[in-house]
Protein backbone atom coordinates (compact mmCIF):
# COMPACT_ATOMS: atom_id res chain seq x y z
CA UNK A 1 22.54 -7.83 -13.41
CA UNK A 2 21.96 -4.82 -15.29
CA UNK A 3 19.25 -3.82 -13.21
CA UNK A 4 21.35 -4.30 -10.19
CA UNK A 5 24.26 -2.51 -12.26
CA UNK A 6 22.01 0.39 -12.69
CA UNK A 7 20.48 0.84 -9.09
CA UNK A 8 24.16 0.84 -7.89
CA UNK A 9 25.60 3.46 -9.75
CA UNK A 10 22.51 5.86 -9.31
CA UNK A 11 22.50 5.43 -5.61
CA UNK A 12 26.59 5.95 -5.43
CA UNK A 13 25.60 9.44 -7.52
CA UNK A 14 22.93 10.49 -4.92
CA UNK A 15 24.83 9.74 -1.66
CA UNK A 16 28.33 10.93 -3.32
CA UNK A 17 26.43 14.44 -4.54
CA UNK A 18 24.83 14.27 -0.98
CA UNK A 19 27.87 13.93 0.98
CA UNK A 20 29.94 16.17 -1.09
CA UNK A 21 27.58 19.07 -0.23
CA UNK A 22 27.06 18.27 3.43
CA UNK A 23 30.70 19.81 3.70
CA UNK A 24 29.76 23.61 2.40
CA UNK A 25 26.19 25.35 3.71
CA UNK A 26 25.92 26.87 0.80
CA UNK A 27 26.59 23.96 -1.30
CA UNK A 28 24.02 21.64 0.92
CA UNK A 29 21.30 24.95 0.74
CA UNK A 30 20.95 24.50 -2.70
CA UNK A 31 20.77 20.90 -3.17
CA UNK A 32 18.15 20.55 -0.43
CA UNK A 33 16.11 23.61 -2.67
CA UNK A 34 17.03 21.50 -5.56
CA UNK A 35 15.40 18.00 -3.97
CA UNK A 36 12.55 20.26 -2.66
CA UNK A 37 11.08 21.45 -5.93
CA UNK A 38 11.94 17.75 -7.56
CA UNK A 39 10.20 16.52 -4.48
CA UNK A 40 6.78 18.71 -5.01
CA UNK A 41 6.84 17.83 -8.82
CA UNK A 42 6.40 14.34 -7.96
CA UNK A 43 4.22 14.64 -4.83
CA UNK A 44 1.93 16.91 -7.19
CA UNK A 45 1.42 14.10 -9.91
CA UNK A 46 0.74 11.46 -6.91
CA UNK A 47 -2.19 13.74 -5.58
CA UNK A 48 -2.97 15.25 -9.08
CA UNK A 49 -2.77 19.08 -7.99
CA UNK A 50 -1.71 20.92 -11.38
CA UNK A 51 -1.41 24.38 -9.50
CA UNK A 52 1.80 26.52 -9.63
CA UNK A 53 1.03 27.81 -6.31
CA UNK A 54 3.02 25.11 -3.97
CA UNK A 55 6.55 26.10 -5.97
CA UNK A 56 5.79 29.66 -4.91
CA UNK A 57 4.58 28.62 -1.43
CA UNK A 58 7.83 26.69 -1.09
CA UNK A 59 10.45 28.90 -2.38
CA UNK A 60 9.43 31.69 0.34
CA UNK A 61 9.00 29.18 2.94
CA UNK A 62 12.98 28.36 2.06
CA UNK A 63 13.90 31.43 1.39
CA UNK A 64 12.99 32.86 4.83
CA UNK A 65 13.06 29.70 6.83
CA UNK A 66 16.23 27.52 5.52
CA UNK A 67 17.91 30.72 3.93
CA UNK A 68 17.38 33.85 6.72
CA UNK A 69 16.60 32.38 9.63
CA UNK A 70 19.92 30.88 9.93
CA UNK A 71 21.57 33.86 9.45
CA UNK A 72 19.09 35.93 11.84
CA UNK A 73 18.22 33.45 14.41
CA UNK A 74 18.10 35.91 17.20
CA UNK A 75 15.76 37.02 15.14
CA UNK A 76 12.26 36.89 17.47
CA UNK A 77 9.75 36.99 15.25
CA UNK A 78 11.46 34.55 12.69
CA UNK A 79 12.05 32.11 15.62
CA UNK A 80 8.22 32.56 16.91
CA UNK A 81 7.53 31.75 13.29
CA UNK A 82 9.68 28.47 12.77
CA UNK A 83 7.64 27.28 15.88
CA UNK A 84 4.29 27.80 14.28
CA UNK A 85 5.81 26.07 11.00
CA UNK A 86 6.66 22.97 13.15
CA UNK A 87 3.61 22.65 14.82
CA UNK A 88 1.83 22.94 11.93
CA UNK A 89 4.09 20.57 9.98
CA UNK A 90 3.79 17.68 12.91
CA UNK A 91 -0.03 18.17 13.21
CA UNK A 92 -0.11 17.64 9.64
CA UNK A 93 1.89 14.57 9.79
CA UNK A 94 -0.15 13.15 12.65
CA UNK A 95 -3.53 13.48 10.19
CA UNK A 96 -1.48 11.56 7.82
CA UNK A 97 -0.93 8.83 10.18
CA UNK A 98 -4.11 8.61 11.20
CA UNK A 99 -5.31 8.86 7.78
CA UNK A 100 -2.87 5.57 7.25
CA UNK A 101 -4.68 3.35 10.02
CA UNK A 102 -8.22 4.56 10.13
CA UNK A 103 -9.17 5.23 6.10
CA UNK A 104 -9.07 3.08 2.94
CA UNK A 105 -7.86 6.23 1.30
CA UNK A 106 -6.19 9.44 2.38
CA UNK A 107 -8.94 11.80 1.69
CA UNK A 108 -7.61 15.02 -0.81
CA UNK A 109 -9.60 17.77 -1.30
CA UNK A 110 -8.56 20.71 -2.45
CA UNK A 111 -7.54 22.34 0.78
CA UNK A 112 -5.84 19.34 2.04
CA UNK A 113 -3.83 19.16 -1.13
CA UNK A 114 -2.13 22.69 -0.49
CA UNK A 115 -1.91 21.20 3.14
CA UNK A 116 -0.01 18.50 2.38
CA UNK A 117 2.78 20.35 -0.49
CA UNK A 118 3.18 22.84 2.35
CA UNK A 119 3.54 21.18 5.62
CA UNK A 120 3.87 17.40 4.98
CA UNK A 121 7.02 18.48 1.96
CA UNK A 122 8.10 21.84 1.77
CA UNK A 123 8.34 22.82 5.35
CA UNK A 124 10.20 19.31 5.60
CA UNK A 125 13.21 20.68 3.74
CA UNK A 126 13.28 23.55 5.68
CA UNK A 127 13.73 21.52 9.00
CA UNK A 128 16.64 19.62 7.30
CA UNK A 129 18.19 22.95 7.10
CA UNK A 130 17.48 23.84 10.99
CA UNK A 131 18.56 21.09 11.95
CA UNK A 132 22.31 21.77 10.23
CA UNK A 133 21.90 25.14 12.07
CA UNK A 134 20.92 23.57 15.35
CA UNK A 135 23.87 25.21 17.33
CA UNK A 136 23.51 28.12 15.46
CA UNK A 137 26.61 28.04 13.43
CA UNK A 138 26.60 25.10 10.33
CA UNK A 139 27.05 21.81 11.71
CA UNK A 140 26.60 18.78 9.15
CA UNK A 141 26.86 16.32 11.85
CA UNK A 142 23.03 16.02 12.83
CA UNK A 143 21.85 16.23 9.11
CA UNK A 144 24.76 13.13 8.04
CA UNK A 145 24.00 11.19 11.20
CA UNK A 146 20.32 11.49 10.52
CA UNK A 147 20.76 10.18 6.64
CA UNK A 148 22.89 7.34 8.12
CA UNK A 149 20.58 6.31 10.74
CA UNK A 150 17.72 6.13 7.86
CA UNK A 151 20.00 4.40 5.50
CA UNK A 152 21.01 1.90 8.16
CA UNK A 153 17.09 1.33 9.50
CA UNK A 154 16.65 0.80 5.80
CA UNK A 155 18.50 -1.65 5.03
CA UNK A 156 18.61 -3.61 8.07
CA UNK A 157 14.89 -3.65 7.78
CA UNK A 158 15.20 -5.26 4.50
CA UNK A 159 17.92 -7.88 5.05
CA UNK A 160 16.07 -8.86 8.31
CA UNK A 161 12.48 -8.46 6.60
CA UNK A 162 14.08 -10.68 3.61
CA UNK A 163 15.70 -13.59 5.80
CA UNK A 164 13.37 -13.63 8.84
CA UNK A 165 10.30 -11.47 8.36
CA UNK A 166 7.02 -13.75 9.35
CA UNK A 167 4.66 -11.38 10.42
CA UNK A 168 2.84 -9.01 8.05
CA UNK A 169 3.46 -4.60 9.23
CA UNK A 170 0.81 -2.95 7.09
CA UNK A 171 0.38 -5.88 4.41
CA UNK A 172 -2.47 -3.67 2.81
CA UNK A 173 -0.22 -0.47 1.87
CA UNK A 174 3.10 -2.54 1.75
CA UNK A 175 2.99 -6.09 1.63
CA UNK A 176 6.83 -6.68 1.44
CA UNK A 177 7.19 -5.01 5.15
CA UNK A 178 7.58 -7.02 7.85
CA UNK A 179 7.36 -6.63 11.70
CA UNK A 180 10.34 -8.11 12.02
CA UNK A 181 12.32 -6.44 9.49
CA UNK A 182 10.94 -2.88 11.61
CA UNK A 183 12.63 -4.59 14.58
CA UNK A 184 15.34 -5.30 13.02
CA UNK A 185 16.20 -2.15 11.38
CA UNK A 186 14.98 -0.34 14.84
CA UNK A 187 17.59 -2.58 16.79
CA UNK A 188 20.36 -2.06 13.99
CA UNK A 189 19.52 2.04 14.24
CA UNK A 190 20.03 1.92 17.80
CA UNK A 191 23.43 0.19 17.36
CA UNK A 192 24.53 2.10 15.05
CA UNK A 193 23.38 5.42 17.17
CA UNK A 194 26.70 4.52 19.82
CA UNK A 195 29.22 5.02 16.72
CA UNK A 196 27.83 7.87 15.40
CA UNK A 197 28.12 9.92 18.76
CA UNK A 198 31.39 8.62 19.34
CA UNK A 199 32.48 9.71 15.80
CA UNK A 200 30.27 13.20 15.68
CA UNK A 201 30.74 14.56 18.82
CA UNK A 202 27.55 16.40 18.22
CA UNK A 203 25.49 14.81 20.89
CA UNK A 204 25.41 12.13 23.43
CA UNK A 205 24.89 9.10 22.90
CA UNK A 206 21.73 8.61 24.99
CA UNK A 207 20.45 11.89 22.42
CA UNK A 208 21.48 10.10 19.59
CA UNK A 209 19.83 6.89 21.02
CA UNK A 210 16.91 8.49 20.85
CA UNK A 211 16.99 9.89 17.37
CA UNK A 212 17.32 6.73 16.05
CA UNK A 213 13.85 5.64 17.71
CA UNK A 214 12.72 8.66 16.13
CA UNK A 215 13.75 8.29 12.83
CA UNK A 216 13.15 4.23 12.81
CA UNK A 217 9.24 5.10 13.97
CA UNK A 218 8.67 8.31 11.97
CA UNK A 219 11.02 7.13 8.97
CA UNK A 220 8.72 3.88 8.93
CA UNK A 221 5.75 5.65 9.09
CA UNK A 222 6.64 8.44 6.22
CA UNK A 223 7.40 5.45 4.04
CA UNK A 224 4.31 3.68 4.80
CA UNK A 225 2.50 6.91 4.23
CA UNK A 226 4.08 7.68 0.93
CA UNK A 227 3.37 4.00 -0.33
CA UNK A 228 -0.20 4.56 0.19
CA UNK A 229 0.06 7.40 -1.97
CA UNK A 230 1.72 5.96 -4.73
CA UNK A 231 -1.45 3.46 -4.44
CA UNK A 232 -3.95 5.65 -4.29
CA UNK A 233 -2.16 6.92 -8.05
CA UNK A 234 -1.97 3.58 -8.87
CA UNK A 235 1.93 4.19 -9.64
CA UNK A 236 4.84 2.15 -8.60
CA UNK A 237 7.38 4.65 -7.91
CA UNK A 238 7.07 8.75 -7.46
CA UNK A 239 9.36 9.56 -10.22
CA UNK A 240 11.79 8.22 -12.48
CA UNK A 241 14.66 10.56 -11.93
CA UNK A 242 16.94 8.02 -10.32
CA UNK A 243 16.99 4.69 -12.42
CA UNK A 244 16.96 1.64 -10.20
CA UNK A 245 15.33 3.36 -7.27
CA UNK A 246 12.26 5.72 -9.50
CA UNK A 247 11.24 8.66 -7.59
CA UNK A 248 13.44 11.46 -5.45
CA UNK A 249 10.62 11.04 -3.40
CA UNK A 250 10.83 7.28 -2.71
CA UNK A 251 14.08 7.98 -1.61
CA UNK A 252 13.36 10.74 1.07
CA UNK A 253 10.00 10.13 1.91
CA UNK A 254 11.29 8.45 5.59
CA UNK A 255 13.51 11.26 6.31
CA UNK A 256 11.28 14.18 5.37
CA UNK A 257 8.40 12.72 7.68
CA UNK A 258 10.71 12.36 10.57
CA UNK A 259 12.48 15.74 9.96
CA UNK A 260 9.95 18.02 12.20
CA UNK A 261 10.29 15.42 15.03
CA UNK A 262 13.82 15.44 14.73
CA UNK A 263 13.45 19.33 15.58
CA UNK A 264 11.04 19.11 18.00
CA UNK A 265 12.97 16.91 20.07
CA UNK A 266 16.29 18.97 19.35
CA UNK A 267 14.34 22.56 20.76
CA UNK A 268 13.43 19.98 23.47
CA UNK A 269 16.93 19.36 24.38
CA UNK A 270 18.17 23.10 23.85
CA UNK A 271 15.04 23.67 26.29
CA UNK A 272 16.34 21.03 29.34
CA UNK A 273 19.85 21.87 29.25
C-alpha cells in the first residue's frame, strides 16, 4: 500500500510538473534541458562512461538545436543541420534495434558509447523541442498528444499484458511483455489517436493515426532497448530519482526512441502538403 502510495504521488509530480510547463516554451525548454542532463547521468552509469564530454556535447546540441533553431528556422544552414542530426539520430537507433534482435549484448566500445549519449539521448531531447516548433511558432499540442499516446500504449499494454497476455514479446530482455499486451496497447493508441485530433486540432486524424503506430512500435522498441541495458548493468531501474518508478530514464526511454521518427514523419508531411 505504501509502495503503491508512493508510485502514485511521484508520478502525479512528474506529469503535473510536465503539463504545467507544456503551457510556456520557455518553461517546457528548460525542463526538457533539465530531464536531458538527468537522463545522460543515468544512461552514463548503465554503459559505465565516466567522461564529462557528453554534458558538453549535449548542452550545445540544445543550445543551438532546441534553443536557436526555433527562433531562426529560416535559418538554412541550421535547418540543413537538424537534418543531418536526424539522420544520424535514426541510424543510430536502427543499430540499436538490430543490436536488440541479433546480439546477446549491445556491444560498447568506446566510440559507440559517445554514439549512443549523443544520438540515441541528447539529440532525442532536441527533437521533443522541434517537434513543439513544428509549425514554426510554439505549439504544445504534438509534444502533449505524443506523451498521451505513450502513456495510453503503456498502460493498455500492461492491463491487457496482465489479464490476457499468453504469448511471450522478447521474454529474454523483458519477460513480463507480452504480444498481446503490444496489441493491446497498439489498438488502445490508435483509439485514443481519434480524440486527440478532435480535441488538438493540430492534425488529422488519419496523421495522428499514424503517430500512434509510430510511437506504439518505436515506444516498444526504446523500452525494450533500454531494458537490455539495464541488464547488461545488471540494475533494475536507471535511477532512483522518482520513488515508485526508479530512473528518469525508465520513464522516457519509449518516447525519446520514437522522438526522431516522430520528426521524420512530421518533415514528411510538411514535404506532401
Amino acid at each position: 500500500m505504501k509502495e503503491t502510495l508512493t508510485r502514485s504521488i511521484s508520478g502525479i509530480i512528474y506529469v503535473s510538473l510536465l503539463l504545467i510547463c507544456l503551457c510556456f516554451e520557455q518553461a517546457l525548454i528548460g525542463l526538457f534541458f533539465v530531464f536531458g542532463i538527468i537522463c545522460l547521468g543515468e544512461f552514463k552509469k548503465l554503459i559505465q562512461l565516466k567522461s564529462y564530454i557528453p554534458y558538453i556535447i549535449f548542452i550545445l546540441l540544445y543550445g543551438v538545436f532546441a534553443y536557436w533553431e526555433p527562433v531562426l528556422n529560416t535559418h538554412e544552414g541550421l535547418t540543413e543541420a537538424v537534418q543531418i542530426l536526424m539522420v544520424l539520430s535514426i541510424f543510430v537507433n536502427l543499430f540499436l534495434i538490430k543490436d536488440l534482435f541479433s546480439t546477446r549484448s549491445i556491444p560498447l566500445f568506446a566510440t559507440k558509447r559517445y554514439l549512443l549519449t549523443t544520438f540515441y539521448v541528447s539529440s532525442a531531447f532536441v527533437f521533443l523541442i522541434l517537434i513543439a516548433n513544428h509549425y514554426e511558432n510554439y505549439n504544445p499540442n504534438i509534444v502533449l498528444g505524443t506523451f498521451l499516446l505513450v502513456w495510453v500504449n503503456d498502460s493498455f499494454a500492461y492491463l491487457v499484458g496482465k489479464n490476457f497476455g499468453k504469448q511471450k514479446l522478447f521474454e529474454v530482455i523483458s519477460p513480463k511483455k507480452t504480444v498481446e499486451g503490444f496489441l493491446g496497447g497498439l489498438f488502445f493508441s490508435c483509439v485514443a489517436s481519434y480524440f486527440i485530433a478532435t480535441f488538438t486540432h493540430t492534425l488529422g486524424t488519419t496523421s495522428w493515426l499514424i503517430l500512434s503506430i509510430i510511437i506504439s512500435v518505436f515506444g516498444t522498441l526504446g523500452d525494450l532497448i533500454e531494458s537490455k541495458f539495464k541488464r547488461q548493468a545488471n540494475v533494475k531501474d536507471s535511477g532512483v530519482i522518482m520513488p515508485g518508478h526508479g530512473g528518469l530514464l525508465d520513464r522516457l526511454d519509449s518516447i525519446f526512441f520514437a522522438a526522431p521518427f516522430i520528426y521524420l514523419f512530421l518533415r514528411i508531411l510538411n514535404y506532401v502538403s
